[in-house]
Protein backbone atom coordinates (compact mmCIF):
# COMPACT_ATOMS: atom_id res chain seq x y z
CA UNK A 1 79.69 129.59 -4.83
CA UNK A 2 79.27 130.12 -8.44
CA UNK A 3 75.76 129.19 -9.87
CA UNK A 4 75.55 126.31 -12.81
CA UNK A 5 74.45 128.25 -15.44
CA UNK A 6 77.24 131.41 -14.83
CA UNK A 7 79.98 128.71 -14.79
CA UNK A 8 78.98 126.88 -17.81
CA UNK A 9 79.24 130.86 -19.20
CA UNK A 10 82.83 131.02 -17.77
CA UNK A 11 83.66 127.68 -19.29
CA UNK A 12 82.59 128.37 -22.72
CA UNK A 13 84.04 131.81 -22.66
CA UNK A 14 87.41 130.23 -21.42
CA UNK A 15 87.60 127.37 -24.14
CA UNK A 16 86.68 130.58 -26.68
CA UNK A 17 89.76 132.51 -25.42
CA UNK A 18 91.85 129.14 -25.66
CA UNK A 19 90.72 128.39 -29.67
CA UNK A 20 90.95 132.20 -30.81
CA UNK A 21 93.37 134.80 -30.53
CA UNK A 22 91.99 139.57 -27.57
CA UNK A 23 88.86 143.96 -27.79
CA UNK A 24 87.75 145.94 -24.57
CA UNK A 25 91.09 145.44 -22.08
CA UNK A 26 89.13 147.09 -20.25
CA UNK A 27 87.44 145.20 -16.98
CA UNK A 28 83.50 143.99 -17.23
CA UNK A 29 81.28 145.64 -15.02
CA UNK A 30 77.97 145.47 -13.99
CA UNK A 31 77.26 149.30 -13.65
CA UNK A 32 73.21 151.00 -12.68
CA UNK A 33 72.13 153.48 -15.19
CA UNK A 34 73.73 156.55 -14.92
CA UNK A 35 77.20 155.19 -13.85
CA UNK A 36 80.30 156.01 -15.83
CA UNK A 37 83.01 153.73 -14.67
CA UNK A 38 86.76 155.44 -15.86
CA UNK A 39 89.12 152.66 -16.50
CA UNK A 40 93.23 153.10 -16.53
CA UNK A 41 95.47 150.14 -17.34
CA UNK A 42 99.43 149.54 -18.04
CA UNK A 43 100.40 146.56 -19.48
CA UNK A 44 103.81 144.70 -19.88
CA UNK A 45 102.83 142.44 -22.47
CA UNK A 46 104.70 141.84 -26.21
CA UNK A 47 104.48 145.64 -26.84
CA UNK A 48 104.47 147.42 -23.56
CA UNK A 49 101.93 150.39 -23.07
CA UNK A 50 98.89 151.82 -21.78
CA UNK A 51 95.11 151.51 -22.02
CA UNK A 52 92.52 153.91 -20.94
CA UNK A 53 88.61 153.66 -21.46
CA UNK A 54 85.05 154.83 -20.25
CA UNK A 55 82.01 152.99 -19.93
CA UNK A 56 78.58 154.80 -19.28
CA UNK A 57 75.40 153.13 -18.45
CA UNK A 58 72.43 155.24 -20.32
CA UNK A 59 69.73 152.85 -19.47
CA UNK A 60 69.12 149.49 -17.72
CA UNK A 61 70.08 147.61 -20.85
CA UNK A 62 72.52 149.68 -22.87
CA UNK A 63 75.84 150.50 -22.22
CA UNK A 64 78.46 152.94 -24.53
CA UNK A 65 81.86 153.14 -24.04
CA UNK A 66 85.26 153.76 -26.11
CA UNK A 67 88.97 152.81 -25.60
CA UNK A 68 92.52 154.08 -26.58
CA UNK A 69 95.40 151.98 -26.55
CA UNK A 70 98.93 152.42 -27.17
CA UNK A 71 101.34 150.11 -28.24
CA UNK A 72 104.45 151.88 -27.44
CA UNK A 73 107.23 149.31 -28.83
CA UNK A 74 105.24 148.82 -32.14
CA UNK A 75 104.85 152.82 -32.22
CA UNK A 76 100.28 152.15 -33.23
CA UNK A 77 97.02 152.94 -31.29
CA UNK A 78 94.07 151.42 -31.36
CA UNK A 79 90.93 153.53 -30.63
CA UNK A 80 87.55 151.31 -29.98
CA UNK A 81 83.64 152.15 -30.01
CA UNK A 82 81.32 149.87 -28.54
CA UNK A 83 78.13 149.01 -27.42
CA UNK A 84 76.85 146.95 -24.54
CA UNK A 85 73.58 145.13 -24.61
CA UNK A 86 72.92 143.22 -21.56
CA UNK A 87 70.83 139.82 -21.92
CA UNK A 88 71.21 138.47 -18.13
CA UNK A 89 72.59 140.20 -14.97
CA UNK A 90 76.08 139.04 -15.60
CA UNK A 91 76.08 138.47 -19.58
CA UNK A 92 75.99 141.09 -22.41
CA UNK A 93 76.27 141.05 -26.04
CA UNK A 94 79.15 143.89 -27.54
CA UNK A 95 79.15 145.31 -31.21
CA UNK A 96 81.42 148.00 -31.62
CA UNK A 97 84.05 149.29 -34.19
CA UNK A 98 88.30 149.38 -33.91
CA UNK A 99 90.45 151.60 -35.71
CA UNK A 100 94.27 150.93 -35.82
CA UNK A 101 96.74 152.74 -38.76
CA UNK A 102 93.79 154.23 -40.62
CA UNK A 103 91.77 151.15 -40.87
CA UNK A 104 88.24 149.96 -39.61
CA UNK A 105 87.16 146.88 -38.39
CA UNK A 106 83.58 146.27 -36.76
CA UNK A 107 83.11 143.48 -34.30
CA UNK A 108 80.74 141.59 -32.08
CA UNK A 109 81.21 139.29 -29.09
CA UNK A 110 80.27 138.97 -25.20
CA UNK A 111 81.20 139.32 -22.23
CA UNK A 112 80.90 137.67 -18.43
CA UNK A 113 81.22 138.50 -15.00
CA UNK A 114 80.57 137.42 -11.12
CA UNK A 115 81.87 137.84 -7.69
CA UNK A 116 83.84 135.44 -6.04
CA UNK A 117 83.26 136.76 -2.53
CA UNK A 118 82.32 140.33 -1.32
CA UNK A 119 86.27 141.95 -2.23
CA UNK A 120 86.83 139.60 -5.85
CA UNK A 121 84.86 139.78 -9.21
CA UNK A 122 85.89 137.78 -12.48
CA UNK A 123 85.51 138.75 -15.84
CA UNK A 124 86.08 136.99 -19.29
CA UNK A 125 85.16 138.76 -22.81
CA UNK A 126 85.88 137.51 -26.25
CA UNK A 127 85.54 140.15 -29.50
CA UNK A 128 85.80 138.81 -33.08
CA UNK A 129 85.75 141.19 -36.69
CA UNK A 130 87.30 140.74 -39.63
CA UNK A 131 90.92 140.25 -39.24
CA UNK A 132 90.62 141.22 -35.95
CA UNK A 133 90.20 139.42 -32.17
CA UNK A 134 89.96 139.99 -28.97
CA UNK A 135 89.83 138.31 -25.83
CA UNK A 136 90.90 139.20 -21.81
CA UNK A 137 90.10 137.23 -18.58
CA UNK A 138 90.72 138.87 -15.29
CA UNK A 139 89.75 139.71 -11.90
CA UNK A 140 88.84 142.66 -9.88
CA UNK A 141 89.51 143.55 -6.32
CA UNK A 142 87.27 145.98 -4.80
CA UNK A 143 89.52 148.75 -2.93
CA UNK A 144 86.21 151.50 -1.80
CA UNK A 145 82.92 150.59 -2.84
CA UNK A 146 83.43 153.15 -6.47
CA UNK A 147 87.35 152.03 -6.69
CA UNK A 148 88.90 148.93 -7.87
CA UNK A 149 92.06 147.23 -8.81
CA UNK A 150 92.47 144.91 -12.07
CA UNK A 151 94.45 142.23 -13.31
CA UNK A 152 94.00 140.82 -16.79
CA UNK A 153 95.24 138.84 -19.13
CA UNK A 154 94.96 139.97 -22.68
CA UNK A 155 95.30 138.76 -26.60
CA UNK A 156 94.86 140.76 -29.30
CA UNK A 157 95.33 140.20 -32.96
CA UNK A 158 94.65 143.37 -35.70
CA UNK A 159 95.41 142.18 -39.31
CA UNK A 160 99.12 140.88 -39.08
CA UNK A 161 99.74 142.68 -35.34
CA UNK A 162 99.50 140.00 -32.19
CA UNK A 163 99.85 141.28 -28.58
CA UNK A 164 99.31 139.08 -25.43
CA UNK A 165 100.44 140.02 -21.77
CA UNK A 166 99.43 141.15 -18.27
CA UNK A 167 97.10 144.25 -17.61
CA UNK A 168 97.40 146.33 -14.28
CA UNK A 169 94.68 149.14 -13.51
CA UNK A 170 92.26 151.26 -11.55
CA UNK A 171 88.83 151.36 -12.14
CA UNK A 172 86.41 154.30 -10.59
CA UNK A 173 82.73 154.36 -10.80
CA UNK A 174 81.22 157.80 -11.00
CA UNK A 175 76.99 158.21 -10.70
CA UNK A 176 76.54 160.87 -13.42
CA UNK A 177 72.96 160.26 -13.91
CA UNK A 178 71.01 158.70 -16.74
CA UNK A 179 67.84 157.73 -18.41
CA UNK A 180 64.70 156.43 -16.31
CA UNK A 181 66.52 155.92 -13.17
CA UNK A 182 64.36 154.67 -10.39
CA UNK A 183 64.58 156.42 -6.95
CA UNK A 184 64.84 154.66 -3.73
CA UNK A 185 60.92 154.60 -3.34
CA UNK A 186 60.93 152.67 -6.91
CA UNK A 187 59.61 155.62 -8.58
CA UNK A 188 60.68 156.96 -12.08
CA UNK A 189 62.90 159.79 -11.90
CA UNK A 190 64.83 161.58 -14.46
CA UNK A 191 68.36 162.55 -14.07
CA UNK A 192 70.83 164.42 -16.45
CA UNK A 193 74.40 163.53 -17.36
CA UNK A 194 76.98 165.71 -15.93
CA UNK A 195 79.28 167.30 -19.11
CA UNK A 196 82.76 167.83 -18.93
């Protein structure tokens, strides 16, 4: 069962998502340093497309990751930076930056996530900028313990562009390596990101 304090953080993410308009389609993890999780999404929402993004877990606090969309019907992309700065095991805070038709927009917001037995994780996120929100609930089903399945639900509003609808995806968790990563004998250890 969930615990009191992460559903009052579902709750007030949900009422969020239901006031505002959706950044990050992509799933919410909870990765160890050094993980890069690979995310790939189609969605059959207002303008049908596809979504790919890559989040990788330098330290035990700090995530990076960037997304491309395409909006295939409305013939734009979106490309998003982002940071990930985690506050509580299942709660971070996002700042990152979205570019759509030669225009900027920074934006902030958070993010959520638990399990709701040993195969099913939720996740709600909510992104605002200027002219610009985000926001996505969804859950994960866990197919191998570094592959998983997603379903989300996703708005999105850039400047005068709105697109809502249904996400479908794989997500696979690779363990590249990262900063300060404690070994199994809770010892400091070093390890160095693998480049493509």
């Amino acid at each position: 069962m969930l615990e009191k304090g992460t559903k009052i953080a579902v709750v007030s993410f949900f009422c969020t998502y239901l006031m505002l308009g959706t950044a990050l389609a992509a799933p919410v993890k909870n990765l160890e340093t050094g993980d890069l999780n690979v995310d790939f999404m189609i969605h059959n929402s207002s303008d049908s497309g596809s979504n790919f993004n890559f989040d990788y877990k330098i330290t035990h606090s700090l995530t990076v990751g960037f997304e491309k969309t395409n909006w295939r019907s409305a013939g734009y992309k979106t490309n998003e930076t982002y940071a990930q700065f985690n506050f509580g095991p299942n709660s971070r805070f996002i700042v990152g930056n979205v570019s759509m038709d030669s225009h900027n927009k920074s934006f902030f917001g958070g993010a959520t996530n638990g399990f709701l037995n040993e195969d099913w994780d939720y996740y709600v996120s909510q992104v605002v900028g200027s002219h610009f929100r985000e926001s996505q609930v969804g859950l994960s089903y866990k197919l191998t313990d570094d592959l998983k399945t997603n379903f989300t639900y996703r708005i999105s509003k850039f400047n005068d562009k709105k697109c809502d609808g249904f996400y479908w995806g794989l997500s696979y968790r690779f363990d590249i390596g990262g900063i300060n990563r404690e070994n199994d004998e809770g010892d400091s250890e070093y390890k160095f990101p693998l480049i493509w």
